[in-house]
Protein backbone atom coordinates (compact mmCIF):
# COMPACT_ATOMS: atom_id res chain seq x y z
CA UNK A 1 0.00 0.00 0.00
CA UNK A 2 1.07 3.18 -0.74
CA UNK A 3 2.57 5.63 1.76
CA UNK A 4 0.35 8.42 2.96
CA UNK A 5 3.29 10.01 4.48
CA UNK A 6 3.83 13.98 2.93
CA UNK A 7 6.84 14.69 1.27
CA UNK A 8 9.89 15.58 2.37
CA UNK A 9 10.13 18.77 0.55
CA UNK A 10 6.36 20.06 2.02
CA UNK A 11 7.49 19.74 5.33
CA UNK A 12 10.37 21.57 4.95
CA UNK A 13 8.35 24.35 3.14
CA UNK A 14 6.01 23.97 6.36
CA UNK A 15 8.83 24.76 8.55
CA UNK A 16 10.51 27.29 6.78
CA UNK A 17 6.81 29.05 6.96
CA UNK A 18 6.94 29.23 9.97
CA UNK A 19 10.09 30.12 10.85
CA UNK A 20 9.64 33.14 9.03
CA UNK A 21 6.37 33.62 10.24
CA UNK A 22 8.33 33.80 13.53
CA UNK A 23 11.03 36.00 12.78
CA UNK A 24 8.24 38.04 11.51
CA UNK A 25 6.27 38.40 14.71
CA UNK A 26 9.90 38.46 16.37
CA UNK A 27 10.78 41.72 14.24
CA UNK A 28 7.63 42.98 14.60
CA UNK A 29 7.58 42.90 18.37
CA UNK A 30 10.63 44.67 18.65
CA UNK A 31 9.87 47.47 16.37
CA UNK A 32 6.10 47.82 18.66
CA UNK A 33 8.17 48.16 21.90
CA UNK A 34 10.94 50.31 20.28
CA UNK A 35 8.03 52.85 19.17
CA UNK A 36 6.44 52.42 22.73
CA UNK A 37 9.74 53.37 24.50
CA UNK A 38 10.86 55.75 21.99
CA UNK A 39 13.46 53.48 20.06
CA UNK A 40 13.74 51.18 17.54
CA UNK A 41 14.97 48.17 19.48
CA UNK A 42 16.54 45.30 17.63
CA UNK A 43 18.27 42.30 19.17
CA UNK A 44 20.12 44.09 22.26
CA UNK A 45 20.99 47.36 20.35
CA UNK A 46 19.72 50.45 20.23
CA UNK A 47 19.74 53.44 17.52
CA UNK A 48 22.00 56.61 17.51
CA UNK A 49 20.34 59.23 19.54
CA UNK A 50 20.99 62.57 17.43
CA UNK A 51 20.37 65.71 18.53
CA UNK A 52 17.26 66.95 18.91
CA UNK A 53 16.06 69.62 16.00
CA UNK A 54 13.97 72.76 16.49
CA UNK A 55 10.51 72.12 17.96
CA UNK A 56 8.31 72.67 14.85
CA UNK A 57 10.89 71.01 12.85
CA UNK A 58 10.77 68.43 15.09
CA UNK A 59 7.05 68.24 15.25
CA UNK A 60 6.58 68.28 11.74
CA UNK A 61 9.58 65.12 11.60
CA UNK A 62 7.97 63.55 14.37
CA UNK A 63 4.59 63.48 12.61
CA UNK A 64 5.27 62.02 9.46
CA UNK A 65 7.66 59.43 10.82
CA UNK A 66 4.73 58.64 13.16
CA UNK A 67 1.97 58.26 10.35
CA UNK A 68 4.77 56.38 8.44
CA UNK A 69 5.13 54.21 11.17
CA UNK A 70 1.12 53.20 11.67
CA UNK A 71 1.31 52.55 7.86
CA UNK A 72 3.93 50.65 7.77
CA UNK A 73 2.92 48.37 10.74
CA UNK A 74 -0.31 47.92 9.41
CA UNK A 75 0.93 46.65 6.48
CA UNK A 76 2.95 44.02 8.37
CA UNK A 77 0.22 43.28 10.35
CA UNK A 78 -2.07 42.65 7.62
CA UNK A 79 0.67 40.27 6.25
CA UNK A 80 1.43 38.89 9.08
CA UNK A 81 -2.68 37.55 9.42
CA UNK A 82 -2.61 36.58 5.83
CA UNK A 83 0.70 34.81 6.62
CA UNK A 84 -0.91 32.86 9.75
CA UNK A 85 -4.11 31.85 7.87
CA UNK A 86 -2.29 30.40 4.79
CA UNK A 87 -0.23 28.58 7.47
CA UNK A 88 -3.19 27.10 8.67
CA UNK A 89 -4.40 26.35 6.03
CA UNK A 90 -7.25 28.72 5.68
CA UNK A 91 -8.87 29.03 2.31
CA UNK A 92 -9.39 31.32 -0.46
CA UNK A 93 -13.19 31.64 0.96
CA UNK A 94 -12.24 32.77 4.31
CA UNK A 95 -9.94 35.29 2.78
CA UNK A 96 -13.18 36.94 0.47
CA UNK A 97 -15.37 36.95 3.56
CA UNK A 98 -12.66 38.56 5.75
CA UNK A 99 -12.13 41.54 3.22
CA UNK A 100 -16.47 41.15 2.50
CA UNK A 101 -16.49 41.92 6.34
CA UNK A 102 -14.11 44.89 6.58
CA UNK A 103 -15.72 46.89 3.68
CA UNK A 104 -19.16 45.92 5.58
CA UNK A 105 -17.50 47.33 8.50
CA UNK A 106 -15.48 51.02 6.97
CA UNK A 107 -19.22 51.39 5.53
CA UNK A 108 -21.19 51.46 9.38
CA UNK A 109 -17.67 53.40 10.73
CA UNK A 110 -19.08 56.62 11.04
CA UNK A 111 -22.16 55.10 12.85
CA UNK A 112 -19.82 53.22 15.01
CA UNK A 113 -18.05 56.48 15.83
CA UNK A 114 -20.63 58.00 17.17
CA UNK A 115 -22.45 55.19 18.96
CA UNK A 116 -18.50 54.72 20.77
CA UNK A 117 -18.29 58.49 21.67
CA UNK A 118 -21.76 58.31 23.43
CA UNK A 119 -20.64 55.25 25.26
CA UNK A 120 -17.17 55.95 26.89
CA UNK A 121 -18.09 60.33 27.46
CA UNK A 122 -21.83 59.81 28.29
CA UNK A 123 -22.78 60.45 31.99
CA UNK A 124 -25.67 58.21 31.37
CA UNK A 125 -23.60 55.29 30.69
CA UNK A 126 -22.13 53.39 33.62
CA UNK A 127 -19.81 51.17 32.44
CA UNK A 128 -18.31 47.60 33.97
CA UNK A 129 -19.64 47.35 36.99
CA UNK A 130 -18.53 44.34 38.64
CA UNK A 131 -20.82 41.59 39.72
CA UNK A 132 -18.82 38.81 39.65
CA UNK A 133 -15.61 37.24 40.46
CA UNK A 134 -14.54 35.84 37.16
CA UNK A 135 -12.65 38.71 34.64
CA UNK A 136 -15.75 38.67 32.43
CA UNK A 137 -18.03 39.29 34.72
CA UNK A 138 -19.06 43.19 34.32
CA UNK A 139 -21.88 45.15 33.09
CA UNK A 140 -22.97 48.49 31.86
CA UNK A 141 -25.86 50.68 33.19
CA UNK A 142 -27.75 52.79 30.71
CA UNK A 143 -29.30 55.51 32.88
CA UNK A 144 -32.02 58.03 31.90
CA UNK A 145 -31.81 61.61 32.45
CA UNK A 146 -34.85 61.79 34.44
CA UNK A 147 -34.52 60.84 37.77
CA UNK A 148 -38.05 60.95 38.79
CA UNK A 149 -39.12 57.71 40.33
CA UNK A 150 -38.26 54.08 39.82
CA UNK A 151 -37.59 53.05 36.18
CA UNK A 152 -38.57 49.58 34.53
CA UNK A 153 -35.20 47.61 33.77
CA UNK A 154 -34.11 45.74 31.01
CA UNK A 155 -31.43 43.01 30.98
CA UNK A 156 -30.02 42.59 27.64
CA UNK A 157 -27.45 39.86 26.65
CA UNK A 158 -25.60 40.32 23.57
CA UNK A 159 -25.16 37.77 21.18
CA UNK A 160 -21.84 37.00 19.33
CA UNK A 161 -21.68 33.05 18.10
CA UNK A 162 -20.62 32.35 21.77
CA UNK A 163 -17.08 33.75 20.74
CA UNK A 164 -17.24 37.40 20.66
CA UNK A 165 -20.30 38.75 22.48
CA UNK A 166 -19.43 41.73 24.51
CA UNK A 167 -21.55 44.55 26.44
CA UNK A 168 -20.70 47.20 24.24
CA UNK A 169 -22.99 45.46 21.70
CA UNK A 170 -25.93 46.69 23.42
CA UNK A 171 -24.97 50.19 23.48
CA UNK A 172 -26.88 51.43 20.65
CA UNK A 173 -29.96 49.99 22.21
CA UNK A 174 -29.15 51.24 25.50
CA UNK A 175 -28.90 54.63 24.19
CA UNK A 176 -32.13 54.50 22.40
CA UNK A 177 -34.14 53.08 25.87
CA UNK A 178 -32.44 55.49 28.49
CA UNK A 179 -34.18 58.09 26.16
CA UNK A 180 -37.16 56.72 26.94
CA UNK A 181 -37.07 55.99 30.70
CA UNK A 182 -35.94 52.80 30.49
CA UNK A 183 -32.71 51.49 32.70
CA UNK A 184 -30.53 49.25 30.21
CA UNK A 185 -28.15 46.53 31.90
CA UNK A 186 -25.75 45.09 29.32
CA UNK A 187 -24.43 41.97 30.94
CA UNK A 188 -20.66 40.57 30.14
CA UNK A 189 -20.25 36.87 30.05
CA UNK A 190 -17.03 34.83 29.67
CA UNK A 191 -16.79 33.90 25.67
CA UNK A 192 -15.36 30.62 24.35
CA UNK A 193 -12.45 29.40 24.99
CA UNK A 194 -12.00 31.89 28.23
CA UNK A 195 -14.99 29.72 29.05
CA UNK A 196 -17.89 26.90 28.02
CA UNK A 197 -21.74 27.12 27.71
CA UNK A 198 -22.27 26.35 31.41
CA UNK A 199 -19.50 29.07 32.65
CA UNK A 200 -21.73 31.31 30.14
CA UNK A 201 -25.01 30.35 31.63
CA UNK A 202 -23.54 30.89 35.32
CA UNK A 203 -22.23 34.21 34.33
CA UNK A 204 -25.49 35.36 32.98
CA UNK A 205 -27.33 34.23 35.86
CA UNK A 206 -25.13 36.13 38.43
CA UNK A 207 -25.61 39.58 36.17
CA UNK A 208 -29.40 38.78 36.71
CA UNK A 209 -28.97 38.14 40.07
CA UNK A 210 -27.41 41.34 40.88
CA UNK A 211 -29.60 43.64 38.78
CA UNK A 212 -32.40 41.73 40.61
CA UNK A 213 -30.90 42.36 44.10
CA UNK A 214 -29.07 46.46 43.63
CA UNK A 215 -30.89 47.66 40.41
CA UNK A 216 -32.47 50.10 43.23
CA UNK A 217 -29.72 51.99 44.44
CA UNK A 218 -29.35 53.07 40.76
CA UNK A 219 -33.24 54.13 40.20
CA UNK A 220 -34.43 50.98 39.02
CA UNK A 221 -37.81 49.06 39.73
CA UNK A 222 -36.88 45.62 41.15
CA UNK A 223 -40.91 45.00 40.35
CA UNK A 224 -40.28 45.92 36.40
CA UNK A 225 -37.25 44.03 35.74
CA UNK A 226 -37.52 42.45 31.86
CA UNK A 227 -35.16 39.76 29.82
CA UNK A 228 -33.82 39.97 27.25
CA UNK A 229 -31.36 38.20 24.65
CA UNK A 230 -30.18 38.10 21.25
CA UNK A 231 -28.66 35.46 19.20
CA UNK A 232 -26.37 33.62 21.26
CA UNK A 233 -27.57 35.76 24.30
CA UNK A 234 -31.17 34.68 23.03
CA UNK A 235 -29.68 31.09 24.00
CA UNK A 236 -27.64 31.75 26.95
CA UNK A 237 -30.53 33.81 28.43
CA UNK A 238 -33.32 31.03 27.90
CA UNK A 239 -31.18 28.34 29.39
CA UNK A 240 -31.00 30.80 32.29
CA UNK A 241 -34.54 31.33 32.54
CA UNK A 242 -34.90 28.00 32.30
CA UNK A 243 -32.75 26.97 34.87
CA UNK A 244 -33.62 29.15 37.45
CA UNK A 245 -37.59 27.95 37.17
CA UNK A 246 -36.39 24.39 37.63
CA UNK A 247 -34.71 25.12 40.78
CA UNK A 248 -37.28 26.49 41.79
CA UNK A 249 -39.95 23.80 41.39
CA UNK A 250 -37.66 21.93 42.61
CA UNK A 251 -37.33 23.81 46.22
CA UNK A 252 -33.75 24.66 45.55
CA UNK A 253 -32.45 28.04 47.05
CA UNK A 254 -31.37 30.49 44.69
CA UNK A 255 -30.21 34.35 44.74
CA UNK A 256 -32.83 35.41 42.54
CA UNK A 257 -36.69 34.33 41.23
CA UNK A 258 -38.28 33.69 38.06
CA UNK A 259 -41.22 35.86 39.33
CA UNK A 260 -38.92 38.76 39.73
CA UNK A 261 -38.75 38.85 35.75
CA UNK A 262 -42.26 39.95 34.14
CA UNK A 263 -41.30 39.09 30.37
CA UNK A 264 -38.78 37.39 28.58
CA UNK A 265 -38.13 38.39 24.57
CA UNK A 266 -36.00 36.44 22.81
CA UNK A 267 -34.25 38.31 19.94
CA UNK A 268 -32.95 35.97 16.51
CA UNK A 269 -32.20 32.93 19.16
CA UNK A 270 -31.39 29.39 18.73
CA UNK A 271 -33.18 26.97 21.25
CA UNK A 272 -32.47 23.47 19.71
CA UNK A 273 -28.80 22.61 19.63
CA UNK A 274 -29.44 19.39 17.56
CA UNK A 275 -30.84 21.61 14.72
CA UNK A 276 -28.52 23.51 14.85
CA UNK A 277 -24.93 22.18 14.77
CA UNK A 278 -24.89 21.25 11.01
CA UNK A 279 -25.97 24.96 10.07
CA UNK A 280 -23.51 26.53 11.76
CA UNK A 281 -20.85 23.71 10.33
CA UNK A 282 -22.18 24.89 7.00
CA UNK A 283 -21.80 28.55 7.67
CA UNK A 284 -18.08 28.31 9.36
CA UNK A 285 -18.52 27.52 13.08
CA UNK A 286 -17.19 23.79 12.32
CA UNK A 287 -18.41 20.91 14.34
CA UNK A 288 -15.42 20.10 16.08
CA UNK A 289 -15.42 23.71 17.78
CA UNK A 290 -19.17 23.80 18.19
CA UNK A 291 -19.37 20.83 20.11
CA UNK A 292 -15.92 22.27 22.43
CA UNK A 293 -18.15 25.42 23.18
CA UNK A 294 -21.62 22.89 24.10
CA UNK A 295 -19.04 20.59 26.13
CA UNK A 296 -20.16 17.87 23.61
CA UNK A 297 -23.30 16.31 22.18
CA UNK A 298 -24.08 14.27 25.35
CA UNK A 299 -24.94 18.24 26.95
CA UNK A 300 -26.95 19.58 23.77
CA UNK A 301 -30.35 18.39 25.76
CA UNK A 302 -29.23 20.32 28.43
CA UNK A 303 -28.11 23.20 26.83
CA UNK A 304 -31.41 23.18 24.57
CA UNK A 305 -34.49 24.73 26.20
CA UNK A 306 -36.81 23.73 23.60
CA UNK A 307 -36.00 19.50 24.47
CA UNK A 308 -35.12 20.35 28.04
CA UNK A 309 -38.98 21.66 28.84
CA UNK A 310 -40.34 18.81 27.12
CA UNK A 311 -38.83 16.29 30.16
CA UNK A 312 -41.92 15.43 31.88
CA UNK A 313 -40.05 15.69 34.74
CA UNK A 314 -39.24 19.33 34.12
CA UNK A 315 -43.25 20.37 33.17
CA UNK A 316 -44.06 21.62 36.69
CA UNK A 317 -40.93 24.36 35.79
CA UNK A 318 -43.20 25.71 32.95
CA UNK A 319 -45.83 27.36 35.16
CA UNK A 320 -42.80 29.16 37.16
CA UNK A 321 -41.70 30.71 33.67
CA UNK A 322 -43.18 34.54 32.71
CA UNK A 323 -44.39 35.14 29.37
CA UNK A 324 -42.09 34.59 26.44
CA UNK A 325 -41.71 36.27 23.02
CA UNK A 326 -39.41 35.46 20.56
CA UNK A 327 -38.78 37.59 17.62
CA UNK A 328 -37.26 36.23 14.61
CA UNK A 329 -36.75 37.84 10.94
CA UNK A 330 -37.24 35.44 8.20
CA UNK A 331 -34.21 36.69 6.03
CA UNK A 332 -31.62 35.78 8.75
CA UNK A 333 -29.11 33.53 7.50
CA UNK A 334 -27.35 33.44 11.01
CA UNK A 335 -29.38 31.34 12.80
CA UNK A 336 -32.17 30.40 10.77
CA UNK A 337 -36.03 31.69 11.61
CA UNK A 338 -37.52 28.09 11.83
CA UNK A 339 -35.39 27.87 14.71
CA UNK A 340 -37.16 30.02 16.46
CA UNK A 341 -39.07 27.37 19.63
CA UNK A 342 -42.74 27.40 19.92
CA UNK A 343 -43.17 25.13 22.69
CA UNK A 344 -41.47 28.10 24.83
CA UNK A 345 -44.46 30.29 24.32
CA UNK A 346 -46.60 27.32 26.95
């Protein structure tokens, strides 16, 4: 039988790839921490140190070598990523979505720019409050100008394939509800691989459990507290919710109630993990890391509300849950709209 073996030659290529990848990221290094301590660092030597010119000489100098500098390193950068992804072996249809997503992106800059300035100079914003003791675990308040008596509170979790969700997400709608009386808690949950689907789901719960407990002392109505999620925080969110009102029918002791929340909406969510996993193969998230950020198939039942209430052992749970709406747009191609649950709606 023939020898699967590679050549000889490809694996050399391999390793002279990355060699130079690492002298690369080895040059590249040095010339970041050369430009943060004001020299150009190689190896253990330094650069000549000249005398200094006139000020506006030297501004003018200092400028272009500095705009010449962020060019130049973005460039290496940018081949540098190219570099890596080749080396792993990333295709030519990775490449066309990654450039697809940074025109998509330059396009909604300006709209980002100004969503970003409201959030870090806004005196309505409060940003990463701690309720946890995990480095994730933060949230933002969204507070309204008015201060005149207690203000229903929504607890949004951002969505973000269970890789990249972050509070900041929420911002825009934050924004947009503080105008209108409405307190806004964006809630910060450890992301894969800082953490799995149950260190998300305990996360989550503990942001709920402090808004439910201290939303007060910031002008919020612990009797008006509402839920919701989108996307991956659509999912993260319901297997909270979920959760908690088994605990509870169960007699369990917990930090926080079901009752406490009068609504749940459930934005573009995914409740079904076995309908799910060969989408998302098909759309990028590959199997292999899907099931890594589920903690396998055997946990997919109890990471998937829509089975999970069906237990008959978990049916007494359902009359603990508050009313449920799940939105869901037809032309998503993210998570698609069928799998949006009816049998949460009981």
């Amino acid at each position: 039988m023939a020898s699967m073996s590679p050549p000889i030659h490809d694996l050399r290529q391999h390793d002279e790839t990355a060699t130079h990848f690492y002298l690369d990221v080895r040059c590249l290094i040095c010339r970041f921490l050369g430009f943060i301590f004001g020299t150009e660092t190689f190896g253990n030597h330094q650069q000549q140190q000249f005398p200094r010119k006139p000020e506006n000489m030297e501004r003018q100098s200092s400028f272009s070598r500095d705009f010449g500098h962020a060019a130049a390193e973005t460039y290496l950068i940018t081949r540098l990523t190219f570099t890596l992804l080749r080396y792993l072996g990333v295709g030519y249809r990775w490449y066309t979505r990654l450039v697809a997503l940074a025109c998509y992106a330059l396009l909604l800059m300006p709209g980002f720019l100004q969503v970003a300035y409201c959030y870090f100079f806004s005196s309505q914003v409060r940003r990463s409050i701690v309720y946890g003791d995990q480095p994730r675990n933060r949230l933002d308040l969204y507070l309204p100008t008015n201060t005149n008596g207690p203000k229903p509170v929504v607890v949004f979790v951002t969505g973000g394939a269970w890789i990249i969700g972050y509070k900041a997400w929420g911002s825009l709608l934050g924004l947009q509800l503080a105008e209108r009386d409405i307190i806004v808690a964006c809630v910060d949950y450890r992301n894969f691989p800082q953490g799995t689907i149950s260190d998300m789901v305990k996360d989550v719960s503990q942001g709920i459990s402090f808004v439910c407990n201290l939303i007060d002392r910031f002008g919020g109505d612990p009797n008006r507290i509402y839920l919701m999620g989108q996307s991956a925080g659509a999912h993260i969110s319901a297997c909270v919710l979920l959760e908690q009102a088994i605990k509870e029918s169960r007699g369990e002791s917990t930090t926080w109630s079901v009752s406490q929340i009068k609504a749940y909406f459930g934005l573009s969510g995914g409740y079904n993990l076995f309908n799910l996993v060969d989408h998302f193969h098909n759309r990028g998230l590959y199997r292999s890391i899907f099931l890594s950020i589920m903690e396998g198939e055997e946990s997919f039942e109890q990471f998937s509300p829509e089975v999970r209430i069906k237990d008959p052992r978990n049916r007494e749970a359902a009359s603990f849950l508050p009313p449920i709406k799940l939105f869901h747009g037809t032309s998503d191609y993210s998570i698609p709209s069928d799998a949006r649950s009816e049998c949460l709606l009981t």
